[in-house]
Protein backbone atom coordinates (compact mmCIF):
# COMPACT_ATOMS: atom_id res chain seq x y z
CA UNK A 1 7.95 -61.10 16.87
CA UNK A 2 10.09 -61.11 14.09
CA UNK A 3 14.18 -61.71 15.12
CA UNK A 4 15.93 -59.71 12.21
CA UNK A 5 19.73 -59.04 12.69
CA UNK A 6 18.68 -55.48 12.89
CA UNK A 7 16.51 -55.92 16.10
CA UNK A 8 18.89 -58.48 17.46
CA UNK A 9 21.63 -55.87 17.07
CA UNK A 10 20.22 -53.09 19.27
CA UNK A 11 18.71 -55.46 21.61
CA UNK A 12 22.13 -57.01 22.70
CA UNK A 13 24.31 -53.66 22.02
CA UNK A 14 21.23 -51.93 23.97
CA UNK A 15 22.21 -54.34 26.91
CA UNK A 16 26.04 -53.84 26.99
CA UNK A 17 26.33 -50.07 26.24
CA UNK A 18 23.22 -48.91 28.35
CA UNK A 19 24.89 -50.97 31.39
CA UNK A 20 28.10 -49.75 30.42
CA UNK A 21 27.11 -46.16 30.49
CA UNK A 22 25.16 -46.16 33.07
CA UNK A 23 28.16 -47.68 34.92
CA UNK A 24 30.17 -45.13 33.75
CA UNK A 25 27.25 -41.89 34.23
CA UNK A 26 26.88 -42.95 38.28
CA UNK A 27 30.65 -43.92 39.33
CA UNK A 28 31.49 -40.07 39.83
CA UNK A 29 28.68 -39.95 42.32
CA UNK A 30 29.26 -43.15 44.24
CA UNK A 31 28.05 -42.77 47.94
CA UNK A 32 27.92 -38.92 47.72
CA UNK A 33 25.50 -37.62 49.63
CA UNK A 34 22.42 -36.24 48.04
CA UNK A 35 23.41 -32.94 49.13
CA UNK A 36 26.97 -33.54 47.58
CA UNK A 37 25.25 -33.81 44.30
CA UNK A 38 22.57 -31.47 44.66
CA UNK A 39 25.91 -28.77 44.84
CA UNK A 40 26.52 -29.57 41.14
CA UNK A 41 23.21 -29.97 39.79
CA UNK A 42 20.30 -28.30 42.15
CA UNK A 43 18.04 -29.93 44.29
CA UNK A 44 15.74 -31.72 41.34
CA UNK A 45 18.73 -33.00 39.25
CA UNK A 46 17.37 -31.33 36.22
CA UNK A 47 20.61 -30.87 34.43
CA UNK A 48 22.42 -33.95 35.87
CA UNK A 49 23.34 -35.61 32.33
CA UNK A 50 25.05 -32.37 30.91
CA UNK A 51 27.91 -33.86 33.50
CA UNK A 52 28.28 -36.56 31.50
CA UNK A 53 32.09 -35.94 30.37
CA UNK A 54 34.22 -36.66 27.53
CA UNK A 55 35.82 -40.47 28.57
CA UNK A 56 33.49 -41.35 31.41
CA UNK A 57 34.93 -44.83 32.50
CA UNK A 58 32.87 -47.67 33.33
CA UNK A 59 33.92 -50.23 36.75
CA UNK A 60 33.57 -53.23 37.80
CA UNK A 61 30.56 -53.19 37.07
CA UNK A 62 30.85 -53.50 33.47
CA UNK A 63 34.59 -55.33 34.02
CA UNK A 64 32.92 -58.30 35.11
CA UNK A 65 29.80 -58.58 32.79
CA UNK A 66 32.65 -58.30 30.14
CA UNK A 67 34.74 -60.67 31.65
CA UNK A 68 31.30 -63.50 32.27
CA UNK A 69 30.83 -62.60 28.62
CA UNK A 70 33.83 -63.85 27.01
CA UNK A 71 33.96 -66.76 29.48
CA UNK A 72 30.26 -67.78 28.02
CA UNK A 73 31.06 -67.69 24.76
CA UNK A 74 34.50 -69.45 24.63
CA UNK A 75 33.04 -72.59 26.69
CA UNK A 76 29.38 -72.28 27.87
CA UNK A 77 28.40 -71.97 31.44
CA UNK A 78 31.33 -72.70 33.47
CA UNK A 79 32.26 -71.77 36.78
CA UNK A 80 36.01 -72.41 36.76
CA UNK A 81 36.33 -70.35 33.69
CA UNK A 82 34.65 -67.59 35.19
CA UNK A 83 37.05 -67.92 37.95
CA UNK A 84 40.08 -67.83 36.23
CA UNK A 85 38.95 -64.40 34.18
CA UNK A 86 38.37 -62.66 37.34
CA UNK A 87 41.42 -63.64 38.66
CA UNK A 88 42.92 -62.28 35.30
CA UNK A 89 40.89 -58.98 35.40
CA UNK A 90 42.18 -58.31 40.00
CA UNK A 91 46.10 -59.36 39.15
CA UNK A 92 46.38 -57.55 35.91
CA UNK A 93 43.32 -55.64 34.96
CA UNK A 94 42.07 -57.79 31.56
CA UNK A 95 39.00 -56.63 30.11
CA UNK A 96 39.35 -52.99 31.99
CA UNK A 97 40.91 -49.48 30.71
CA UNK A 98 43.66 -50.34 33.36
CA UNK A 99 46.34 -52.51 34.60
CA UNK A 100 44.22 -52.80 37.58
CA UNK A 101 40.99 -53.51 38.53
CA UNK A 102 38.58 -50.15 38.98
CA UNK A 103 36.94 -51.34 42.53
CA UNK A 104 36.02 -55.01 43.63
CA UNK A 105 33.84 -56.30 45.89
CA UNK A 106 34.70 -57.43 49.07
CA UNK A 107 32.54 -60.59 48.49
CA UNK A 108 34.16 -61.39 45.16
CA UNK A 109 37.37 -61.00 46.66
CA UNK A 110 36.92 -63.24 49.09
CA UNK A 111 35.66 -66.24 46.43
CA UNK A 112 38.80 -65.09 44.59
CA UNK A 113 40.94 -66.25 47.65
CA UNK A 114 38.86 -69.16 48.07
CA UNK A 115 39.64 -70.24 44.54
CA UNK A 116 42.93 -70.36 44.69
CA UNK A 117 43.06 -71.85 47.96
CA UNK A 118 41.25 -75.08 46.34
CA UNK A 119 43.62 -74.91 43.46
CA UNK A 120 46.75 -74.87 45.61
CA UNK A 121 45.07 -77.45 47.48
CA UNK A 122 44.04 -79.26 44.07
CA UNK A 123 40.22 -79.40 45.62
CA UNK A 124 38.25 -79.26 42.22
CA UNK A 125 36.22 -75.82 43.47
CA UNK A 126 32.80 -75.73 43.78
CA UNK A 127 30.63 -72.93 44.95
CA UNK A 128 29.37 -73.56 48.10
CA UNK A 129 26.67 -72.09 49.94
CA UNK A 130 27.77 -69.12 52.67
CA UNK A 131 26.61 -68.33 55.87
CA UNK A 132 23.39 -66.57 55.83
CA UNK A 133 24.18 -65.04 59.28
CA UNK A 134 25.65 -61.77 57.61
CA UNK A 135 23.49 -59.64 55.89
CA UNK A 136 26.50 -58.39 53.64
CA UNK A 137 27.12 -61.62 51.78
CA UNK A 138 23.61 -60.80 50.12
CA UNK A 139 25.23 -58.17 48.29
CA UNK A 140 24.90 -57.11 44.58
CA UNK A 141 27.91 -58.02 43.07
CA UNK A 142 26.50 -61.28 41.66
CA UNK A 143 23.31 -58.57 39.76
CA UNK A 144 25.78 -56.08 38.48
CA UNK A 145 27.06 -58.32 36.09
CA UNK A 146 24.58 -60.30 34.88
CA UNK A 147 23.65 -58.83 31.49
CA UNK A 148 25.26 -61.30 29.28
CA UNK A 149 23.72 -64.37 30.84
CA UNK A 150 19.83 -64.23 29.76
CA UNK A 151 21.31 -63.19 25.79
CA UNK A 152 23.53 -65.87 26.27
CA UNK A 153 20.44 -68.20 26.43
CA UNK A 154 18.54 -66.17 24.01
CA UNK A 155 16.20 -68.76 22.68
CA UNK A 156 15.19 -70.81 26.24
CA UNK A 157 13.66 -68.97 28.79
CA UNK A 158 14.33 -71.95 31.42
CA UNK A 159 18.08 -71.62 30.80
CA UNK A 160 18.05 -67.87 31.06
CA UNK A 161 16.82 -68.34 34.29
CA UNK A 162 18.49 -70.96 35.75
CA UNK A 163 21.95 -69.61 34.38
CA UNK A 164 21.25 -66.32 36.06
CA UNK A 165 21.12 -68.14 39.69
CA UNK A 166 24.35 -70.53 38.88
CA UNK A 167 25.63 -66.94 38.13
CA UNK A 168 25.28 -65.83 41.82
CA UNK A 169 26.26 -68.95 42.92
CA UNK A 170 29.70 -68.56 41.52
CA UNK A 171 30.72 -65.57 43.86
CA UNK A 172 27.10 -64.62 46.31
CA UNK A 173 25.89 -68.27 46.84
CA UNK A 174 22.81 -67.51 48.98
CA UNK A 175 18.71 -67.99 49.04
CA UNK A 176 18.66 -64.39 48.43
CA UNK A 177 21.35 -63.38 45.55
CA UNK A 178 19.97 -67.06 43.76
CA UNK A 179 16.39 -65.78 43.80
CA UNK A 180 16.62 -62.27 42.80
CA UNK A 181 19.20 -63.02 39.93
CA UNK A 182 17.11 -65.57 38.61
CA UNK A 183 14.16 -63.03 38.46
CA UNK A 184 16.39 -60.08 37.25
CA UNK A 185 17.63 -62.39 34.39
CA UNK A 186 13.95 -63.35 33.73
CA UNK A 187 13.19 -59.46 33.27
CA UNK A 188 16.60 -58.80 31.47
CA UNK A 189 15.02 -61.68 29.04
CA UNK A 190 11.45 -61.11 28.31
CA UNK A 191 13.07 -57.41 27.63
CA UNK A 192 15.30 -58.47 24.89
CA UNK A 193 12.14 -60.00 23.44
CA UNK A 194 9.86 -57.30 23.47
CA UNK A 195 9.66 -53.63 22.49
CA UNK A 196 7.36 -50.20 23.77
CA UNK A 197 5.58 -50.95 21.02
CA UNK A 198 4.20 -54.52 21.94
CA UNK A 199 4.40 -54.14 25.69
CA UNK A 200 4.04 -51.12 27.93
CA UNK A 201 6.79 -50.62 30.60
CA UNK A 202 4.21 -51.68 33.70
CA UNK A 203 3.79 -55.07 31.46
CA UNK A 204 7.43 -55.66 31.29
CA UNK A 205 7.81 -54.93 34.78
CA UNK A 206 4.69 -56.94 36.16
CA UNK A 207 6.07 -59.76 38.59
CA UNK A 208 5.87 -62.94 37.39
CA UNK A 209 6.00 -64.66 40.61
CA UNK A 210 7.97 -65.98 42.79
CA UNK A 211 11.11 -68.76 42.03
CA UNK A 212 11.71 -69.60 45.60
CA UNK A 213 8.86 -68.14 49.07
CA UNK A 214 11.38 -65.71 49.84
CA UNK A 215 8.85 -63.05 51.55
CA UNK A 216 11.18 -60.39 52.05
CA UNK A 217 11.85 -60.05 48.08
CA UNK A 218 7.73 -60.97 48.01
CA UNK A 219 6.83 -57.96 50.14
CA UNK A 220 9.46 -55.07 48.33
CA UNK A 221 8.12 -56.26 44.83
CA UNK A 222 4.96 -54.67 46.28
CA UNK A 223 6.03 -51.44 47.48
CA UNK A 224 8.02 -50.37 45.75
CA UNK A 225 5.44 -49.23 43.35
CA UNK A 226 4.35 -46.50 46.05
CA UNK A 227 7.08 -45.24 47.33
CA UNK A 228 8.98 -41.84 47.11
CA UNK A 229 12.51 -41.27 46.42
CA UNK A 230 13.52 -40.60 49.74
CA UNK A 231 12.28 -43.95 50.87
CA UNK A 232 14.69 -45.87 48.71
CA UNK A 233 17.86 -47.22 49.82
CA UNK A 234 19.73 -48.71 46.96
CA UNK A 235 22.75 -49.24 48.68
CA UNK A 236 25.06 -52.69 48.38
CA UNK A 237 22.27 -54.60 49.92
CA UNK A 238 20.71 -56.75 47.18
CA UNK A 239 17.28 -56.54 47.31
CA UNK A 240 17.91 -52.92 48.22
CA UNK A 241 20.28 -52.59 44.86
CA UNK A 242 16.54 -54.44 43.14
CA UNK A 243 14.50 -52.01 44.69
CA UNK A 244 16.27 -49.02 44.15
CA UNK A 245 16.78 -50.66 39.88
CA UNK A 246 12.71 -51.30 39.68
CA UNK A 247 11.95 -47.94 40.97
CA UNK A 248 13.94 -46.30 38.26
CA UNK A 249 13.08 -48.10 35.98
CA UNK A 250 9.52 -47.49 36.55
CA UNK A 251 9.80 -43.23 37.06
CA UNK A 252 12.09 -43.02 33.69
CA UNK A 253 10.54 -42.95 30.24
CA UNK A 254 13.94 -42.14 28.19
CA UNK A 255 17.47 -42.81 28.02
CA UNK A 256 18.81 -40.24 30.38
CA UNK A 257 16.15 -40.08 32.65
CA UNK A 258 15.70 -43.62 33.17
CA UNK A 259 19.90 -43.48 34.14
CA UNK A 260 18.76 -40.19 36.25
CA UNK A 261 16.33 -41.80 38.46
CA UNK A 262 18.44 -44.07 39.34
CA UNK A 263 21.64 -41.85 40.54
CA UNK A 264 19.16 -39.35 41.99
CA UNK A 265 18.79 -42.58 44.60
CA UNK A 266 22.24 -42.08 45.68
CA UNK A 267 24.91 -44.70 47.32
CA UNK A 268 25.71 -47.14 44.99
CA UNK A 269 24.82 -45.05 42.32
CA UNK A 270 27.19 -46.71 39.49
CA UNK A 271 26.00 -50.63 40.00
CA UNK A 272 21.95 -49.27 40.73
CA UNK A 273 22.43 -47.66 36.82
CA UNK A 274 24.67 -50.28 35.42
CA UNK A 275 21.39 -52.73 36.61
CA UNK A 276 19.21 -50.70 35.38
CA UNK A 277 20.10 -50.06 31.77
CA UNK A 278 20.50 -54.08 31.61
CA UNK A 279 16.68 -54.29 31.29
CA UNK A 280 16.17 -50.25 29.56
CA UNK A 281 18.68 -51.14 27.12
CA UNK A 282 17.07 -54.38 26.44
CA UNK A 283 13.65 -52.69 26.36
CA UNK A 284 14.36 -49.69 24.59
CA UNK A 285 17.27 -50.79 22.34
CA UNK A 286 21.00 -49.48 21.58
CA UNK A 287 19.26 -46.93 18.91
CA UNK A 288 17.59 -45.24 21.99
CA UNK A 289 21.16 -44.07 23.15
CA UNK A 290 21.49 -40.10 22.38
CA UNK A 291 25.35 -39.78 20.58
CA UNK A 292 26.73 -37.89 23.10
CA UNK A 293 26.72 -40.79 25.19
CA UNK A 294 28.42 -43.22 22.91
CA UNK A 295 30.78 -40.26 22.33
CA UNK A 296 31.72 -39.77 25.81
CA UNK A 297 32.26 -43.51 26.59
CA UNK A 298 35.81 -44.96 27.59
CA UNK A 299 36.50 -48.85 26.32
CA UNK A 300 33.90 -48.85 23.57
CA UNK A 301 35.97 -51.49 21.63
CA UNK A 302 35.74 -53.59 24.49
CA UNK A 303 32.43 -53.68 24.84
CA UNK A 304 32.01 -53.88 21.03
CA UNK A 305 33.96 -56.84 20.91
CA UNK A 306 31.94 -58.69 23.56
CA UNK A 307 28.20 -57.28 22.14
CA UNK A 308 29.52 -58.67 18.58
CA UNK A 309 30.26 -61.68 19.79
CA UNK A 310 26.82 -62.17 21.27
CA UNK A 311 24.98 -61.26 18.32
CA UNK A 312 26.36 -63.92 16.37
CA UNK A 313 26.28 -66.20 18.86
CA UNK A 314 22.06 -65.60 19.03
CA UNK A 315 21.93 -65.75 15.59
CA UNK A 316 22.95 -68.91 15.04
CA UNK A 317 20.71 -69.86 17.86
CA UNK A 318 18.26 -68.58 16.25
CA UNK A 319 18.84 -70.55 12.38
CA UNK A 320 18.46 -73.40 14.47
């Protein structure tokens, strides 16, 4: 494989505009119903991306992958940085089209007001782990913004990987959020590296195994190969929000439909495409993105700045 700026480039702008846009493509259909959506566009969703509208803004989705981003390249891996820029982007709306934030987690919110609770305190914060009792802690607010981590670590695997689960454990410290960001930061990687025409799509997408006997994530990475439309429900849930991301990617073969497949799943329909086009744009690069898209998309200088600033961080990993 040979790492010119050129592939570089639309590898990492691949990753932050294809999760960007996809953000952006599935927030106006958030929890609608399928048969809310089938109004606009028919039953089989054939004309779904000719709603894709001038200014289309992206969430929190993409507010927060922005916002672990710039934390990672001002100072590395740290979790009281990313703290503080979250706090920055919920008071005041930094790194978003807004002076507010557009949605946050209820999850996130609550580590917020953890946070500063230690720092009033002046308890140096660390994450710690949360009760597994409630199903809704395992939610996917920890995957939706993970893009920036694996490029971050461009050039070691093992730190891609292990960066992606002290990512959850910032905000969605549990078995489950650890286990399938480290494997969704694993696929986000071996993406970035690859192309169609080295690997096909069912390569990228073969397991790898597992990085902790979680059987529940075990079993889904199974059957989720078989299973119709109707049968997926990629709702908050995280291995759900996985589910409902590996099953898109696997029925799309282009830009739009890839981003299609994944909105045609309904309920969290922004994050579920924001997840997605992680890994597509990583696979299938930023030159894959038709120009109406780019057109249409609100805060393109933000994410510029941020996909810049990862390229030449990886290329001086990569001189090394």
């Amino acid at each position: 494989m040979m790492y010119t700026e050129a592939f570089l480039k639309d590898k990492i702008y691949g990753v932050y505009f294809w999760g960007a846009i996809g953000d952006a493509l599935g927030s106006p259909y958030e929890f609608m119903s399928p048969e809310e959506i089938a109004e606009k566009h028919g039953s089989r969703f054939e004309d779904l991306e000719n709603y894709y509208h001038l200014q289309e803004e992206w969430t929190d989705d993409t507010a927060m992958a922005l916002l672990l981003s710039e934390s990672l390249l001002e100072c590395g891996f740290n979790y009281r940085s990313q703290m503080e820029k979250y706090i920055q982007w919920e008071e005041f709306g930094y790194k978003s089209m807004h002076s507010f934030p557009k949605g946050i987690g209820i999850q996130t919110e609550e580590m917020i007001v953890r946070y500063l609770q230690a720092v009033n305190e002046e308890i140096d914060y660390r994450p710690r782990e949360i009760d597994l009792s409630n199903q809704k802690k395992d939610s996917n607010g920890c995957l939706m913004r993970l893009g920036p981590v694996p490029l971050y670590y461009f050039d070691d695997k093992k730190k891609a990987i292990q960066a992606s689960i002290d990512s959850a454990k910032t905000t969605h410290n549990t078995d489950m959020c650890r286990e399938i960001n480290g494997r969704y930061g694993r696929l986000i990687r071996n993406a970035v590296h690859t192309s169609p025409l080295e690997i096909s799509k069912e390569q990228l997408l073969e397991n790898e195994g597992a990085l902790t006997p979680l059987d529940s994530v075990n079993t889904m990475l199974q059957s989720y190969k078989t299973k119709k439309a109707e049968e997926i429900k990629a709702d908050g849930f995280i291995l759900n929000s996985l589910e409902g991301v590996l099953w898109a990617l696997q029925h799309g073969n282009t830009f739009a439909e890839t981003l299609v497949e994944a909105i045609k799943l309904w309920r969290d329909t922004d994050t579920t495409a924001c997840i997605v086009g992680y890994v597509a744009g990583g696979y299938y690069g930023f030159s894959q993105i038709p120009q109406k898209y780019l057109d249409g998309l609100a805060g393109k200088e933000l994410i510029t700045e941020q996909a810049e600033g990862m390229l030449e961080h990886v290329k001086k990993l990569m001189k090394k």
